[in-house]
Protein backbone atom coordinates (compact mmCIF):
# COMPACT_ATOMS: atom_id res chain seq x y z
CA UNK A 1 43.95 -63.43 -78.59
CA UNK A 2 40.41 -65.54 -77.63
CA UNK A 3 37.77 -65.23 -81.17
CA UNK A 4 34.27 -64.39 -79.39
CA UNK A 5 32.34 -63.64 -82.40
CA UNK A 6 31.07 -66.11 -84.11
CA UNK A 7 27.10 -66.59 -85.27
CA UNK A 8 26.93 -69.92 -83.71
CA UNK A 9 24.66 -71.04 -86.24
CA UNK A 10 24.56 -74.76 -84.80
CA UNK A 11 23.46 -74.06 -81.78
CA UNK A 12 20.65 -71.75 -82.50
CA UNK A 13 22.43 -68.19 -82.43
CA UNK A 14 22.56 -67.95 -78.53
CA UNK A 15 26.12 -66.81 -77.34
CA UNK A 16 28.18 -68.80 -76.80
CA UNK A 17 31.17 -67.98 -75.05
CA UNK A 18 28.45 -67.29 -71.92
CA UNK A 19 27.10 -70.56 -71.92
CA UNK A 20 28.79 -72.50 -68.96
CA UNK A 21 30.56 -75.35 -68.27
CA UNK A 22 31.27 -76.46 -64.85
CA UNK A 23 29.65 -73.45 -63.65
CA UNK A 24 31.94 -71.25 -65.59
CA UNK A 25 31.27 -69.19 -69.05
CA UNK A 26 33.14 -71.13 -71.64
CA UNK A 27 34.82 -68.00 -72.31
CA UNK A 28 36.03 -67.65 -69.10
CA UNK A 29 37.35 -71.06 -69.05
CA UNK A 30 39.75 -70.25 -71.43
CA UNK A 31 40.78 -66.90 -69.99
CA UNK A 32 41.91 -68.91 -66.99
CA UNK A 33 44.18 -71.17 -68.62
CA UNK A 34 45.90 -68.38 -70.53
CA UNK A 35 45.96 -66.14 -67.28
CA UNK A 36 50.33 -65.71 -67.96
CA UNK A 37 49.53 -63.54 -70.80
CA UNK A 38 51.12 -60.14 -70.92
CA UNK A 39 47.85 -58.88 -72.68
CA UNK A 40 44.64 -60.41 -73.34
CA UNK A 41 42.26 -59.67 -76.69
CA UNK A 42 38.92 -60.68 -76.68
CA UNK A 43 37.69 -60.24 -80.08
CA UNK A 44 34.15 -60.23 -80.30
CA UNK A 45 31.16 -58.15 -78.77
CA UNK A 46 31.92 -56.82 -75.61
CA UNK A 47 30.43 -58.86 -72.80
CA UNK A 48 31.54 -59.95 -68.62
CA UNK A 49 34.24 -61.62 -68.19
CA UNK A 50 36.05 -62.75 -65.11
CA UNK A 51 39.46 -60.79 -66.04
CA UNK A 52 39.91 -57.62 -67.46
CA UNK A 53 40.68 -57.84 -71.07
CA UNK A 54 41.12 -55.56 -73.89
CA UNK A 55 37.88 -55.58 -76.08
CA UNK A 56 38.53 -55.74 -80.29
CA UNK A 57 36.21 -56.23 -83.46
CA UNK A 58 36.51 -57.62 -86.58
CA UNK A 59 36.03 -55.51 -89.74
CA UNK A 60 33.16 -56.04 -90.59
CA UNK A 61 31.59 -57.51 -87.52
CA UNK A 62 30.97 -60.89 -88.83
CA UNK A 63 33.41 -60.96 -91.00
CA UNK A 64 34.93 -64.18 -90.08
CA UNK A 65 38.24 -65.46 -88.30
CA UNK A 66 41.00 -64.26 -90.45
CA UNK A 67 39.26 -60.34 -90.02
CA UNK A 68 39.07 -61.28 -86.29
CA UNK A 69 42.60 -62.19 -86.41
CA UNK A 70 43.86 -59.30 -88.06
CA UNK A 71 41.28 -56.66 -85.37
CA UNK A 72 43.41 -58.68 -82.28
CA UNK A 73 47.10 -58.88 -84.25
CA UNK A 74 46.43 -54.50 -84.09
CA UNK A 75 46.39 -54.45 -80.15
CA UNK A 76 50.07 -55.83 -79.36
CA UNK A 77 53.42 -55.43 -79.90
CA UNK A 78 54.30 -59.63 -78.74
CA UNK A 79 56.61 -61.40 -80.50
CA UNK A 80 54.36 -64.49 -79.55
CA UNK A 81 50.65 -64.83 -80.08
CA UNK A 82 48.00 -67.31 -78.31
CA UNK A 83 45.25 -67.61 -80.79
CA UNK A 84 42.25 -69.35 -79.57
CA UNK A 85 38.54 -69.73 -80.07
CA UNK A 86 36.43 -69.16 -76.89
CA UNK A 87 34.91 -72.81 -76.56
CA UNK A 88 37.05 -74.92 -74.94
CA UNK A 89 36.18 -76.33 -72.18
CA UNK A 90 39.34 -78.13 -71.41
CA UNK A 91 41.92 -75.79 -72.36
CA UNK A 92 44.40 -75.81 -69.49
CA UNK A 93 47.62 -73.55 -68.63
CA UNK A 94 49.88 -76.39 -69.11
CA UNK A 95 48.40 -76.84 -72.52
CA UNK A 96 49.02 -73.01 -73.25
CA UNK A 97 52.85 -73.51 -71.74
CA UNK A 98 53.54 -76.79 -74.31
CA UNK A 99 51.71 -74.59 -77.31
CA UNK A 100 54.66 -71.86 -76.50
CA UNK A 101 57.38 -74.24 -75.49
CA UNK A 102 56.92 -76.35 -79.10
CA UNK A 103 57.49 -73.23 -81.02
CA UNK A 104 61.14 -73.43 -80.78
CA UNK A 105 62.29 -72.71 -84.70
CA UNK A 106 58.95 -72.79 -86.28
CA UNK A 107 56.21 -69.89 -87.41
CA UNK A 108 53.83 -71.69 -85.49
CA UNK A 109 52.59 -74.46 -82.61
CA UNK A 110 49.07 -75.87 -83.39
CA UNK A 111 46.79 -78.59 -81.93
CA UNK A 112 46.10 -81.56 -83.61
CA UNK A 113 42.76 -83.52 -82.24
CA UNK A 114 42.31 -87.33 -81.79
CA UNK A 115 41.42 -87.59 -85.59
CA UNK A 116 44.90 -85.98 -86.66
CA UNK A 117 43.18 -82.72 -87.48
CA UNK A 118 45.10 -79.25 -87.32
CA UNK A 119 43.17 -76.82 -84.92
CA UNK A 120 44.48 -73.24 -85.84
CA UNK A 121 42.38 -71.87 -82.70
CA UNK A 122 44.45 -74.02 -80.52
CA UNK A 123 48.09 -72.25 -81.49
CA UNK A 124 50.40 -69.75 -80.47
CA UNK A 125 52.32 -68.02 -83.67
CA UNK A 126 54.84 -65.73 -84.35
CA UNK A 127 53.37 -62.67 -84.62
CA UNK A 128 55.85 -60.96 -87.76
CA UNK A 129 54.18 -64.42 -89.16
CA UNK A 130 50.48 -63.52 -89.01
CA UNK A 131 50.54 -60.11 -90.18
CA UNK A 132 52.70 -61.07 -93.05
CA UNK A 133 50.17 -63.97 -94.40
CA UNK A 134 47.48 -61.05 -93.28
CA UNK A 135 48.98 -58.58 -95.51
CA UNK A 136 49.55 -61.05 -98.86
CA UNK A 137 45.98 -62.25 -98.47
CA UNK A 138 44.20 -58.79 -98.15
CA UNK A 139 45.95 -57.98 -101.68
CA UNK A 140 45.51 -60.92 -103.33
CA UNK A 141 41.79 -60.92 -102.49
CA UNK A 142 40.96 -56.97 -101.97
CA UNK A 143 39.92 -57.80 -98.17
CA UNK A 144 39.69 -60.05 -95.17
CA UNK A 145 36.23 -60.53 -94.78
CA UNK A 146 34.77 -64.24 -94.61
CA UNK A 147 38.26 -65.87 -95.84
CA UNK A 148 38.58 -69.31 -94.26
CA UNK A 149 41.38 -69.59 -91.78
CA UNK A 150 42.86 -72.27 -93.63
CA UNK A 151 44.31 -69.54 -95.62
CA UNK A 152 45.82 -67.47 -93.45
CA UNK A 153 48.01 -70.73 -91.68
CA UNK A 154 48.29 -73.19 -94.36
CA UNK A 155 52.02 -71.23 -95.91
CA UNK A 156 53.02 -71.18 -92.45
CA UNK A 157 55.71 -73.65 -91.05
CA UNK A 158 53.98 -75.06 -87.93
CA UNK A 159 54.98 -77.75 -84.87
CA UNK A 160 51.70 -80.01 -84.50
CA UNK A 161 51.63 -81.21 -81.45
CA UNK A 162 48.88 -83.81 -79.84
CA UNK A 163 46.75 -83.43 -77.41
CA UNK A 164 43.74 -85.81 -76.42
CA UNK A 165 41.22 -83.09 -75.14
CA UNK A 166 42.46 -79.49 -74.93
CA UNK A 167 41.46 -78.74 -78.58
CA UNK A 168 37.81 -80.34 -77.96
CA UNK A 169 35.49 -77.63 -79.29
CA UNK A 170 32.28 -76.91 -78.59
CA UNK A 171 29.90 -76.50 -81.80
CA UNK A 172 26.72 -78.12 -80.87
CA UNK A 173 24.35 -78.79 -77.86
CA UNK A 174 25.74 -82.07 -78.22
CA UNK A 175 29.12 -80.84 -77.49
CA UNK A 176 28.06 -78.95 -74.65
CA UNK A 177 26.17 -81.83 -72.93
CA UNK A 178 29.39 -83.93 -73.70
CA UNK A 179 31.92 -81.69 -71.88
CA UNK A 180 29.51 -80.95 -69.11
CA UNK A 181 29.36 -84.56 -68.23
CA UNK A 182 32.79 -85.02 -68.77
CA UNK A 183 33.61 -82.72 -66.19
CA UNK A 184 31.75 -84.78 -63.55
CA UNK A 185 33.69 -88.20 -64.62
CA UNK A 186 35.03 -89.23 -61.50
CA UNK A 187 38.94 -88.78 -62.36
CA UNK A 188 38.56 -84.70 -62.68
CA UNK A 189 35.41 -83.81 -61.09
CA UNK A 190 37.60 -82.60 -57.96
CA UNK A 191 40.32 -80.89 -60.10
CA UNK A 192 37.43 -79.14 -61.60
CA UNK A 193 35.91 -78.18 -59.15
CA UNK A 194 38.28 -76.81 -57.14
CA UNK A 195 39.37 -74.19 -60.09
CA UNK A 196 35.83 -73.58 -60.55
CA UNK A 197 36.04 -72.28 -56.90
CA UNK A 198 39.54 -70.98 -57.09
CA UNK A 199 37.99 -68.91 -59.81
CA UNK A 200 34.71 -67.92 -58.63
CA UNK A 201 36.71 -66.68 -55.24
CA UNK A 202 39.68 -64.90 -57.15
CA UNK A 203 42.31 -66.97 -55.79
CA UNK A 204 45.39 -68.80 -56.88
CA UNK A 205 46.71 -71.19 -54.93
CA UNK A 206 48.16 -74.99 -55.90
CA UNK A 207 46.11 -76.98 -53.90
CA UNK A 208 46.97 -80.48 -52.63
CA UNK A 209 44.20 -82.18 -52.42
CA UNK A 210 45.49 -85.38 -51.09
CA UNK A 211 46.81 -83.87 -47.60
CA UNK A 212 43.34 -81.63 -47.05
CA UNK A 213 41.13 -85.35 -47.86
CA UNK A 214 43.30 -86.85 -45.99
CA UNK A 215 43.03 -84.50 -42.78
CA UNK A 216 38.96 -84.31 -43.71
CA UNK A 217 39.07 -88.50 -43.58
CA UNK A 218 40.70 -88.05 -40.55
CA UNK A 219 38.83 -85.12 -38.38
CA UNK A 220 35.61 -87.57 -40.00
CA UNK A 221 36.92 -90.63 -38.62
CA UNK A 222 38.44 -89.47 -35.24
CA UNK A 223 36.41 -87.00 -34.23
CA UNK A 224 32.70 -86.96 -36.00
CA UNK A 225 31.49 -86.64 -39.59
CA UNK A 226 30.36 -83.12 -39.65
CA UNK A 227 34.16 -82.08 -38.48
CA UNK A 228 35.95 -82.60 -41.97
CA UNK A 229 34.36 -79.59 -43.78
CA UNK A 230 34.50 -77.83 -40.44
CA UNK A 231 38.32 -78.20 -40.17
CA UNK A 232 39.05 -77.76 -44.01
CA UNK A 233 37.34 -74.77 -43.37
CA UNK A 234 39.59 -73.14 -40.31
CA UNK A 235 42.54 -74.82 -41.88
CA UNK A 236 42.33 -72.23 -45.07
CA UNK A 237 41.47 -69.35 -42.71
CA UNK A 238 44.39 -70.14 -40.75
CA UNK A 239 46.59 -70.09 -43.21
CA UNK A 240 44.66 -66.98 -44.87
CA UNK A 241 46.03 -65.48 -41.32
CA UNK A 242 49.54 -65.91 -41.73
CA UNK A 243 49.61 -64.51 -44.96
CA UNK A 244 48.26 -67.39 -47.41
CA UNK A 245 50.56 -69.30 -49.79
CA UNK A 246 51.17 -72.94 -50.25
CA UNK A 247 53.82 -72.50 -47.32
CA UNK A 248 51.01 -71.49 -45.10
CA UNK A 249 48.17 -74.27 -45.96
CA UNK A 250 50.74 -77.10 -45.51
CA UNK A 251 51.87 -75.90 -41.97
CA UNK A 252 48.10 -75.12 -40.95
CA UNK A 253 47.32 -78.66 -42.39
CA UNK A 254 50.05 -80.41 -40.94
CA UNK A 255 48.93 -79.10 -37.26
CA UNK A 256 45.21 -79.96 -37.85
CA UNK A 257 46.01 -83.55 -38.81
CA UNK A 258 48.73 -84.09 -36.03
CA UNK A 259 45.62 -82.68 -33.84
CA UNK A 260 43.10 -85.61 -35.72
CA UNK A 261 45.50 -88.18 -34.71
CA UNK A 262 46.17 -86.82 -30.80
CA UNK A 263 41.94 -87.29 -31.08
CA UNK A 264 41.66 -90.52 -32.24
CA UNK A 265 44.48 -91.68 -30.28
CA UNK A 266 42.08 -91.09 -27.09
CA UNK A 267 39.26 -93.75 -28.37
């Protein structure tokens, strides 16, 4: 369950879950890293996205993240529930796996961030859990709109587990600047990039980049410069050929880089 309809006051009312990080709608940043999910509930006004989803809205539109909560809760029958906001740039699918693997005996696994603050729109719950604390606090208080989610988690019994940037959030135009240059550090600019493409082509493949760098050093070296994106290039169609798969890129790689070194061994 991704929340897609907030006002986003602080950054001027634009929306947000389209503006991109990487190259990629924050929103559909986090609908890759939660890409295992039986079903997927966008609540929020309807807009593209880069995986079909199943489109939900609060009651009254607006009316804040425990009514958003309660719209997505309606459209499944899981035991389990992902609920997260649609602005995070560096939500990952491991992240999403620990969230579900630290439930274990509790009601709920949430996010904690650097400061040692719970993030409940960085959690997966137990769904019988939600619509409980749902039902007790639309009697108590004759409704759902604008109650603060604090309320609907805080008689829960939750894991809180750590994690350094995954529940990073983006709120203002600051934040946005900050994760977009963040991105381009050196240490994950490749591993970004490469699901950025992975995404933006519809494939999903584990990648080692070491081995293809390594055979692009080498065609660059041995042969000439403009042969490493050249050879990258054939070596993914090849293995496209024989059917794709990680199976498929290593052979293909492994014969273009025993070819690079036959090369080289003639200078």
């Amino acid at each position: 369950m991704i929340l897609a309809g907030g006002a986003a006051r602080r950054l001027g009312g634009v929306d947000k879950p389209a503006l991109r990080v990487g190259g990629r709608a924050l929103l559909d940043r986090v609908l890759d890293a939660c890409r295992g999910a039986g079903r997927t509930v966008v609540v929020g006004p309807r807009r593209p996205t880069a995986r079909p989803v199943r489109w939900a809205r609060e009651e009254p539109p607006g009316g804040g993240p425990v009514a958003a909560v309660d719209a997505g809760i309606r459209q499944t029958t899981a035991p389990v529930v992902l609920v997260l906001s649609a602005d995070l740039p560096f939500l990952t699918h491991e992240t999403v796996e620990t969230l579900l693997t630290g439930l274990q005996d509790t009601e709920g696994a949430v996010l904690i961030d650097p400061d040692g603050r719970e993030q409940p729109l960085v959690a997966a719950y137990r769904a019988e859990a939600l619509r409980r604390e749902i039902g007790l606090l639309a009697t108590e208080h004759g409704g759902l709109g604008g109650l603060p989610l604090r309320l609907l988690v805080s008689e829960l019994a939750l894991a809180r587990l750590q994690h350094s940037t995954a529940s990073f959030d983006c709120d203002t135009w600051e934040d946005i600047t900050t994760a977009r240059a963040r991105i381009r550090e050196h240490g994950h600019v490749l591993d970004e990039w490469i699901a950025a493409v992975k995404a933006e082509l519809g494939i999903d493949l584990d990648v080692d980049t070491a081995a293809l760098l390594d055979l692009a050093r080498d065609a660059a070296h041995g042969v000439a410069r403009p042969a490493a994106p050249l050879t990258t290039f054939l070596v993914g169609y090849a293995a496209a050929q024989k059917g794709g798969g990680p199976e498929a890129l290593a052979a293909a790689t492994e014969k273009a880089a025993a070819l690079a070194a036959r090369w080289a061994e003639e200078q």
